[in-house]
Protein backbone atom coordinates (compact mmCIF):
# COMPACT_ATOMS: atom_id res chain seq x y z
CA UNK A 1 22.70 94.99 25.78
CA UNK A 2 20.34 95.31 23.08
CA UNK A 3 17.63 96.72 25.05
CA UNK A 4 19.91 98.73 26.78
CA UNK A 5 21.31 100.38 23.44
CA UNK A 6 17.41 100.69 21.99
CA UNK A 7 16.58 102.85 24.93
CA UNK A 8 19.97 105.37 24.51
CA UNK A 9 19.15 105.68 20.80
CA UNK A 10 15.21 106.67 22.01
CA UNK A 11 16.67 108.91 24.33
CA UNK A 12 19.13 110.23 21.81
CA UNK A 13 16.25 111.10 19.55
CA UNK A 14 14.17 112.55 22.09
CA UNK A 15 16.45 114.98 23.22
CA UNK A 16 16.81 115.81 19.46
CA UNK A 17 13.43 116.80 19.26
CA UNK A 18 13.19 118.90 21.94
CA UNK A 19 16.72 120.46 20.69
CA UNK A 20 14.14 121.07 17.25
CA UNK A 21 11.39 122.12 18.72
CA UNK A 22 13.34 125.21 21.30
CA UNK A 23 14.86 126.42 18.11
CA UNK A 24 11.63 126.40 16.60
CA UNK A 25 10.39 128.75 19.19
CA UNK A 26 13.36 130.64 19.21
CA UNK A 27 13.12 131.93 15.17
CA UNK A 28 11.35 134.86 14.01
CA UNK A 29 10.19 135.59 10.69
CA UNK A 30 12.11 138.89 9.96
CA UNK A 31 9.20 141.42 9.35
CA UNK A 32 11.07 143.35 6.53
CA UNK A 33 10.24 139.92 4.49
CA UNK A 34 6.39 138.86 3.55
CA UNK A 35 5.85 135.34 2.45
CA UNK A 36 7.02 135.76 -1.32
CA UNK A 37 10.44 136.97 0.08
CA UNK A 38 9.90 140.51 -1.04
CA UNK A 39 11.51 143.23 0.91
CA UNK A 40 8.91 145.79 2.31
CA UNK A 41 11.20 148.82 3.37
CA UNK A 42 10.50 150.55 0.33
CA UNK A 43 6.74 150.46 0.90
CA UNK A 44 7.42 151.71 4.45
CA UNK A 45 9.39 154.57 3.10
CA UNK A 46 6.71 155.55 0.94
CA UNK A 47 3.87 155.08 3.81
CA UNK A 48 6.19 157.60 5.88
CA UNK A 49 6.24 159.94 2.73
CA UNK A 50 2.76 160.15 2.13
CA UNK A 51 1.86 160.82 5.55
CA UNK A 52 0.47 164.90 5.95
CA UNK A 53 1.93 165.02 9.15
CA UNK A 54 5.36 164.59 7.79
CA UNK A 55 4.52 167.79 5.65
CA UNK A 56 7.26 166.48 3.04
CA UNK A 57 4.93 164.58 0.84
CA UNK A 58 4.07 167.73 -1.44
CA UNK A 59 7.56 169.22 -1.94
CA UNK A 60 6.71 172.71 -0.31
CA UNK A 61 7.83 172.32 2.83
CA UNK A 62 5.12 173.94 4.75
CA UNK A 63 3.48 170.97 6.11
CA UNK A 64 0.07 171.92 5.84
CA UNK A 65 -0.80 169.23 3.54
CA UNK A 66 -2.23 171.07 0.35
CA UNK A 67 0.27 170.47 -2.00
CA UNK A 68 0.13 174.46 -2.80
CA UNK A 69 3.37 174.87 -2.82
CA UNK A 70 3.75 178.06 -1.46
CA UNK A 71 5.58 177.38 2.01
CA UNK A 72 3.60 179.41 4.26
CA UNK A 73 1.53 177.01 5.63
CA UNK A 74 -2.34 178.54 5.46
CA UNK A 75 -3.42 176.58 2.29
CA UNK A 76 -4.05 179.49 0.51
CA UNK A 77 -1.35 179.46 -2.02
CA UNK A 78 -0.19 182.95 -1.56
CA UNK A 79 2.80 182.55 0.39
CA UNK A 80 1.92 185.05 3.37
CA UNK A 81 0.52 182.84 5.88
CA UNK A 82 -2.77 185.07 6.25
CA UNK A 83 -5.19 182.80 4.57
CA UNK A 84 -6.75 185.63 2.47
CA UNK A 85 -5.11 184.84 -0.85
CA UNK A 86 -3.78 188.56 -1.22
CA UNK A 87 0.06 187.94 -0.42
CA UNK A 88 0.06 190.77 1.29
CA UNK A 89 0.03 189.32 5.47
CA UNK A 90 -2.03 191.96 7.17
CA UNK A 91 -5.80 190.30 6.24
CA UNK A 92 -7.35 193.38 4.56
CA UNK A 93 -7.24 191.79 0.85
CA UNK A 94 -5.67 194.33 -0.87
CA UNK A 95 -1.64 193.69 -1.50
CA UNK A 96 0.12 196.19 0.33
CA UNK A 97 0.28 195.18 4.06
CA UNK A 98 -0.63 197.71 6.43
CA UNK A 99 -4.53 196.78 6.81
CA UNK A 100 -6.31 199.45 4.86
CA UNK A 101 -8.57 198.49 2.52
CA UNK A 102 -8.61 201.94 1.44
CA UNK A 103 -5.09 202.57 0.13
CA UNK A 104 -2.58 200.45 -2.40
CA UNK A 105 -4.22 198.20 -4.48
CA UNK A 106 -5.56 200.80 -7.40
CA UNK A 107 -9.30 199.98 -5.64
CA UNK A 108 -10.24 202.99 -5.12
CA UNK A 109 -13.79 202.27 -4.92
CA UNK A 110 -15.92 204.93 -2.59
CA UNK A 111 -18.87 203.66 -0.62
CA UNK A 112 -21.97 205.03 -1.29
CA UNK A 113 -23.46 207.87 0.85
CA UNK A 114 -26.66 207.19 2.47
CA UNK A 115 -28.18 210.54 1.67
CA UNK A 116 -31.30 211.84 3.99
CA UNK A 117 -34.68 212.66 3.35
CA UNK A 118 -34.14 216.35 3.53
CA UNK A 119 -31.35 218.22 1.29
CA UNK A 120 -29.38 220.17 3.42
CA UNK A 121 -29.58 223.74 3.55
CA UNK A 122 -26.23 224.53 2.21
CA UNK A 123 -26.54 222.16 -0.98
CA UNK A 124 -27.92 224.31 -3.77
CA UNK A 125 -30.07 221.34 -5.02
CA UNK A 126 -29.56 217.44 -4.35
CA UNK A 127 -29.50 214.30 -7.13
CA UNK A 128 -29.94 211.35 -4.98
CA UNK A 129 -27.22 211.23 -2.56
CA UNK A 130 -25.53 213.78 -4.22
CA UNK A 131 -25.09 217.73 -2.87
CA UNK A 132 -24.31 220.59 -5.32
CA UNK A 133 -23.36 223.74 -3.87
CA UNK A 134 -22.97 226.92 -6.40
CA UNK A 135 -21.25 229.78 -6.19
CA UNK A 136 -21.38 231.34 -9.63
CA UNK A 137 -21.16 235.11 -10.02
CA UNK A 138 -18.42 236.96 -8.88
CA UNK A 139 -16.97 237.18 -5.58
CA UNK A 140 -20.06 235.10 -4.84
CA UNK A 141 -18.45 233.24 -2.24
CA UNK A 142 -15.46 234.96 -1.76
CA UNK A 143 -14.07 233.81 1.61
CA UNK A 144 -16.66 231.53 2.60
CA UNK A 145 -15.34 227.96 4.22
CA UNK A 146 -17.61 225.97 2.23
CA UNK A 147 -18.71 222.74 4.59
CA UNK A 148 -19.84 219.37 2.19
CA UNK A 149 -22.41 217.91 4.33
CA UNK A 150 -21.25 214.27 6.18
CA UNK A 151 -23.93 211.95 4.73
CA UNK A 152 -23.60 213.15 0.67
CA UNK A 153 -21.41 213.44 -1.86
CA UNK A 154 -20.03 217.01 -2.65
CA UNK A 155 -20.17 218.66 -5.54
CA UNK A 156 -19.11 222.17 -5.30
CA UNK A 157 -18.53 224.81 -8.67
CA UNK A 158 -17.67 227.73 -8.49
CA UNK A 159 -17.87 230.18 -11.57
CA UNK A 160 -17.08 233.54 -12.10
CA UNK A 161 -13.85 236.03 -11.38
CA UNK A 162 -12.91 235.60 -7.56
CA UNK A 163 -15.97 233.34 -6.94
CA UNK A 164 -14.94 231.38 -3.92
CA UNK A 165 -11.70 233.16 -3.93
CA UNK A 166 -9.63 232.79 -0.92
CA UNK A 167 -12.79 230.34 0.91
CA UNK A 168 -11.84 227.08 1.45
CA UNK A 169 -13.64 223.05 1.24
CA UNK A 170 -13.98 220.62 3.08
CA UNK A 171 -14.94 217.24 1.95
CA UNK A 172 -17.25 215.00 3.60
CA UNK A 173 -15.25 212.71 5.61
CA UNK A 174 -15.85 209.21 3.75
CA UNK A 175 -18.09 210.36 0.94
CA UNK A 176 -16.56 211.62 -3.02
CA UNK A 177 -16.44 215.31 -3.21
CA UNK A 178 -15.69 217.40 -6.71
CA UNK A 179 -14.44 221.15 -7.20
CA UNK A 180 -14.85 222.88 -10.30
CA UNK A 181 -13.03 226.24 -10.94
CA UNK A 182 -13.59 228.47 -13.92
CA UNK A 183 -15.23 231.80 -15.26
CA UNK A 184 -12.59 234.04 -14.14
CA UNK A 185 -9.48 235.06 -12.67
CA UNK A 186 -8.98 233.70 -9.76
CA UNK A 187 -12.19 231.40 -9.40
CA UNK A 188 -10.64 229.10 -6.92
CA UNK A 189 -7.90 231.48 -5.58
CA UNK A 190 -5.72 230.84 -2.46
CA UNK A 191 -8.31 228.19 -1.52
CA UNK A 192 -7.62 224.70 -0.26
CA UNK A 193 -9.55 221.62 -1.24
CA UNK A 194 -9.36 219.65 2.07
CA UNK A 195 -10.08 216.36 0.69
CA UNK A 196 -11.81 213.27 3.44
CA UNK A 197 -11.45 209.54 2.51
CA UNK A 198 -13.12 209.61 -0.11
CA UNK A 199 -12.15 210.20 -3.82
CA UNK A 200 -11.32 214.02 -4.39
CA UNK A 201 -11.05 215.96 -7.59
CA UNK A 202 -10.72 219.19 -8.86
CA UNK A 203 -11.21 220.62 -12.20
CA UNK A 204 -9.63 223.80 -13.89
CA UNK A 205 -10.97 225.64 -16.60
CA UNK A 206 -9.81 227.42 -19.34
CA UNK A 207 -9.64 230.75 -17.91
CA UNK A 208 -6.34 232.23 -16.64
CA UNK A 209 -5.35 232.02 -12.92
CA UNK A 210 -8.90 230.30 -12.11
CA UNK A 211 -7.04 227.63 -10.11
CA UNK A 212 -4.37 229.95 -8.76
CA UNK A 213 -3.14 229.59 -5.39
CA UNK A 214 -5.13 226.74 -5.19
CA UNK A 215 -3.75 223.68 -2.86
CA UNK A 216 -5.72 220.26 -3.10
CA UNK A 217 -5.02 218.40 0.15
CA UNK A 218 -5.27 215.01 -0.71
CA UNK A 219 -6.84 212.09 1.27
CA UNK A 220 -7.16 208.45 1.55
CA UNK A 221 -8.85 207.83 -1.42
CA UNK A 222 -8.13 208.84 -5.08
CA UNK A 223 -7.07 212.51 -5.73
CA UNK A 224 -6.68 214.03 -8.86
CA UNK A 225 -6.79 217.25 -10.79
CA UNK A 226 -7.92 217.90 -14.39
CA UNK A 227 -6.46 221.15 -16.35
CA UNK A 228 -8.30 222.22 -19.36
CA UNK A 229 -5.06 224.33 -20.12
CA UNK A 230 -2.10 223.75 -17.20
CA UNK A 231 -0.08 226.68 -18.82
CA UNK A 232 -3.04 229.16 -18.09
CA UNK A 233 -4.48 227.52 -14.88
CA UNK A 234 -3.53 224.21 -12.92
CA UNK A 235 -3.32 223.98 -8.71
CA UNK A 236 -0.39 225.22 -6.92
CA UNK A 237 -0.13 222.15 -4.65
CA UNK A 238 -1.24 218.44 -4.27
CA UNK A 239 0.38 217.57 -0.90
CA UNK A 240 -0.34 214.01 -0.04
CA UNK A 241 -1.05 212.98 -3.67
CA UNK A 242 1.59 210.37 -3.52
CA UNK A 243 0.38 208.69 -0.47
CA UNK A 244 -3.37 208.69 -1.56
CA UNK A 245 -5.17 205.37 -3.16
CA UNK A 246 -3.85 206.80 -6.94
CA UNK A 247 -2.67 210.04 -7.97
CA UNK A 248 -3.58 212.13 -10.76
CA UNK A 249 -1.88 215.76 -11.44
CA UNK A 250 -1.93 217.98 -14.35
């Protein structure tokens, strides 16, 4: 009897044991808890918040990960997704959004003309890349079309009672280009100043009616007109002044 009852209590215990040790295998530690008993979801949370991919961890919202703040995306900071800094969307740099450099952003900047070797035969003298053309006496150049040549800037004056009157300009195409009216009655008359892309001006002098008539169609680039005295002599007509790079009228 007493071995009998040693060997149930030995088999008693060894079936505890193996009761112990299949729970043993059966626990986990719970991964939310590292060995000091400290609860890690807050540190996941942040891992998550922190990662670029999430695009949240700046505040903007864009999710390209520059912490710009701008929500567009490019990393520019200009909010208009281009990634040319200008803000405006359309890549050209300069504000206004329909992709010509040449119009709304107050640069009116011309490019330099080349020039030649040779001035051309209807400049009255050349500076550089710069062609003067003179008409001063009167009805010197009345009812010429005056033609700037392409590859210079334009100067043309003309001086003197009906010098170029009812004669017309036209600009070179990319190049500045400059009228000056004065000397007489109708200097400039009934002519048009067809202006290129370039920056266009014309001046009027002192005299009466030397501008009169006068029209100054306005280009790309900056147009303007200068009036020694408007009440005596100033252009009839800027059309397209508005729409040009600035606008300047007596």
């Amino acid at each position: 009897m007493a071995v009998t009852g040693a060997s149930e209590s030995c088999g008693a215990a060894a079936a505890m044991l193996v009761s112990l040790n299949l729970c043993g295998c059966l626990i986990d530690i719970n991964p939310l808890f590292v060995g000091d008993g400290t609860d890690t979801r807050n540190s996941a949370a942040t891992s998550v918040a922190l990662d670029e991919s999430s695009g949240v961890e700046n505040g903007d919202g864009d999710g390209d990960g520059d912490g710009d703040g701008d929500g567009d995306g490019d990393g520019d900071g200009d909010g208009d997704g281009d990634g040319d800094g200008d803000g405006d969307g359309d890549g050209d740099g300069d504000g206004d959004g329909d992709g010509d450099p040449t119009t709304g952003d107050g640069d009116c900047t011309d490019p330099v003309a080349p020039g030649s070797d040779q001035c051309p035969a209807i400049c009255t003298s050349c500076s550089g890349n710069v062609c003067t053309i003179e008409c001063t006496g009167s009805s010197v150049c009345e009812g010429l079309d005056i033609v700037c040549p392409q590859d210079y800037e334009c100067a043309v004056i003309c001086q003197g009672s009906d010098a170029c009157d009812t004669g017309s300009v036209t600009c070179p195409e990319l190049y500045a280009c400059s009228l000056s009216c004065e000397g007489g009655n109708d200097a400039c008359g009934d002519l048009p100043l067809r202006c290129g892309q370039g920056s266009c001006s014309i001046t009027c002098g002192a005299s009466t009616n030397a501008c009169k008539g006068t029209s100054v169609e306005c280009g790309a680039g900056a147009c303007s007109a200068t009036c020694i005295d408007k009440e005596k002599s100033q252009p009839a007509s800027m059309p397209g002044c508005d729409a040009s790079c600035s606008c300047t009228q007596c």
